[in-house]
Protein backbone atom coordinates (compact mmCIF):
# COMPACT_ATOMS: atom_id res chain seq x y z
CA UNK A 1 7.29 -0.91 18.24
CA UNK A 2 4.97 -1.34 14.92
CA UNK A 3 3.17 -4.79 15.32
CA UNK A 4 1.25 -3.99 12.18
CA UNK A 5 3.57 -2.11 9.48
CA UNK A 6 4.10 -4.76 7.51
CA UNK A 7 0.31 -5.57 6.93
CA UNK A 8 -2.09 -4.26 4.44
CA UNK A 9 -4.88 -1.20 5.48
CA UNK A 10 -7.75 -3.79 5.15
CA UNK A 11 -5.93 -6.58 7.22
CA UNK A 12 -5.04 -3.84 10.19
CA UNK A 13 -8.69 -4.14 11.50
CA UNK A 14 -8.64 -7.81 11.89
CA UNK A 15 -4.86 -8.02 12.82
CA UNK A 16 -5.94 -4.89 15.88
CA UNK A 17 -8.76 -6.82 17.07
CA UNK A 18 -6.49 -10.35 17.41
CA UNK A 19 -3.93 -8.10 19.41
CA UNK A 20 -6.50 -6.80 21.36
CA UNK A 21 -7.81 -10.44 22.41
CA UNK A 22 -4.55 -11.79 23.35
CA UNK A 23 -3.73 -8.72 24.97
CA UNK A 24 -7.17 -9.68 26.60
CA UNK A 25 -6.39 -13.15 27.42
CA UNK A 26 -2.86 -12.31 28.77
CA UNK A 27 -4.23 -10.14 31.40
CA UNK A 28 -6.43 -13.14 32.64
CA UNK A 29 -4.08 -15.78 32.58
CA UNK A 30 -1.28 -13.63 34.60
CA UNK A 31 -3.91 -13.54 37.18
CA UNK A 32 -2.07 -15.23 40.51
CA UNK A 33 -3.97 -18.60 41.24
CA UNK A 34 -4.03 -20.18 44.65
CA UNK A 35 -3.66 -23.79 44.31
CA UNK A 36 -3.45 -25.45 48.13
CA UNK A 37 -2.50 -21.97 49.67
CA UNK A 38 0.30 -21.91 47.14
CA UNK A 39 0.10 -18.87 44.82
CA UNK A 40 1.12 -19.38 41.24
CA UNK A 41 1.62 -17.11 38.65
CA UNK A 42 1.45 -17.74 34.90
CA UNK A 43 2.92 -16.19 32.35
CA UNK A 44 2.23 -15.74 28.46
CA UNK A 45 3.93 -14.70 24.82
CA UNK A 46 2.19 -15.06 22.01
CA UNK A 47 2.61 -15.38 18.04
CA UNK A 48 0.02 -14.30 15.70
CA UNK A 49 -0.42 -14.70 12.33
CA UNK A 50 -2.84 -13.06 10.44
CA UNK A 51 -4.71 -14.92 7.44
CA UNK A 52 -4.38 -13.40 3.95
CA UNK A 53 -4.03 -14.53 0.09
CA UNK A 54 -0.26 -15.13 0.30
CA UNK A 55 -0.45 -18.26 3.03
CA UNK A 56 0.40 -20.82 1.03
CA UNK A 57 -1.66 -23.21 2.97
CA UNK A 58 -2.28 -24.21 6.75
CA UNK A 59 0.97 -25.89 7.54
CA UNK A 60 2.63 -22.42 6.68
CA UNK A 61 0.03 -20.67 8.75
CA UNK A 62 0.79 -22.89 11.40
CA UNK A 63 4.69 -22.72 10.69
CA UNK A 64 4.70 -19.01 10.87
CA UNK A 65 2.62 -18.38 13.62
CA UNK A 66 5.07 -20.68 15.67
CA UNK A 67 8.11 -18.35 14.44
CA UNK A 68 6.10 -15.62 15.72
CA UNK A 69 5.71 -17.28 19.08
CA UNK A 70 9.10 -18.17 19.43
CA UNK A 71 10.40 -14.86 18.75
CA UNK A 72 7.59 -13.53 21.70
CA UNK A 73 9.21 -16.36 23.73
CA UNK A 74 12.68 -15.49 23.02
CA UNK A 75 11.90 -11.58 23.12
CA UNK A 76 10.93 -9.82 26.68
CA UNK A 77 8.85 -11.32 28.76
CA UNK A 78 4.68 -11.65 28.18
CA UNK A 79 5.36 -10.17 24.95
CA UNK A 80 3.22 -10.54 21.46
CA UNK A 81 4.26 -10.48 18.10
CA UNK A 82 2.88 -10.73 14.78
CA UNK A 83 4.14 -12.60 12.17
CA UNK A 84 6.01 -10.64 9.27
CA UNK A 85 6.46 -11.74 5.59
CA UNK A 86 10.22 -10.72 6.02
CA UNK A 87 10.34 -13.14 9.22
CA UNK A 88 11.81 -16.08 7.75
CA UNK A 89 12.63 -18.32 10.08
CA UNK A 90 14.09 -17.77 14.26
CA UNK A 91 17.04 -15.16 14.42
């Protein structure tokens, strides 16, 4: 799948190096943890938007970074998506 079609050439560095770092932090927090000789697992999605002139302001960063999450949450499993202009609202 294309995470970063939708963006512009000079936004694909930044938008690379955010996937990158969740991709990074994902890894680490599926990591099993022993807690009292009980081992958990964690799991992760994640929704990111990348910054740009056409955010109206923080709330809609905010907004649309959460309908990014929640279609990682509601997608497979540990998944992360980007947020695209077309993305509206939840489908």
């Amino acid at each position: 799948m294309d995470l970063l079609g939708h963006l512009t050439d000079s936004s694909k560095e930044e938008a690379n190096e955010a996937l990158q770092k969740a991709s990074e932090l994902q890894t680490y927090l599926n990591e099993p943890i022993d807690f009292n000789g009980n081992t958990l697992q964690v799991g992760s999605s994640f929704g990111i938007r990348i910054l740009s002139i056409e955010v109206a302001g923080v709330e809609s960063a905010i907004r649309e970074a959460d309908v990014s999450m929640y279609k990682a949450k509601k997608g497979q499993k540990g998944s992360i998506v980007t947020f695209n202009s077309n993305d509206s609202g939840l489908t």
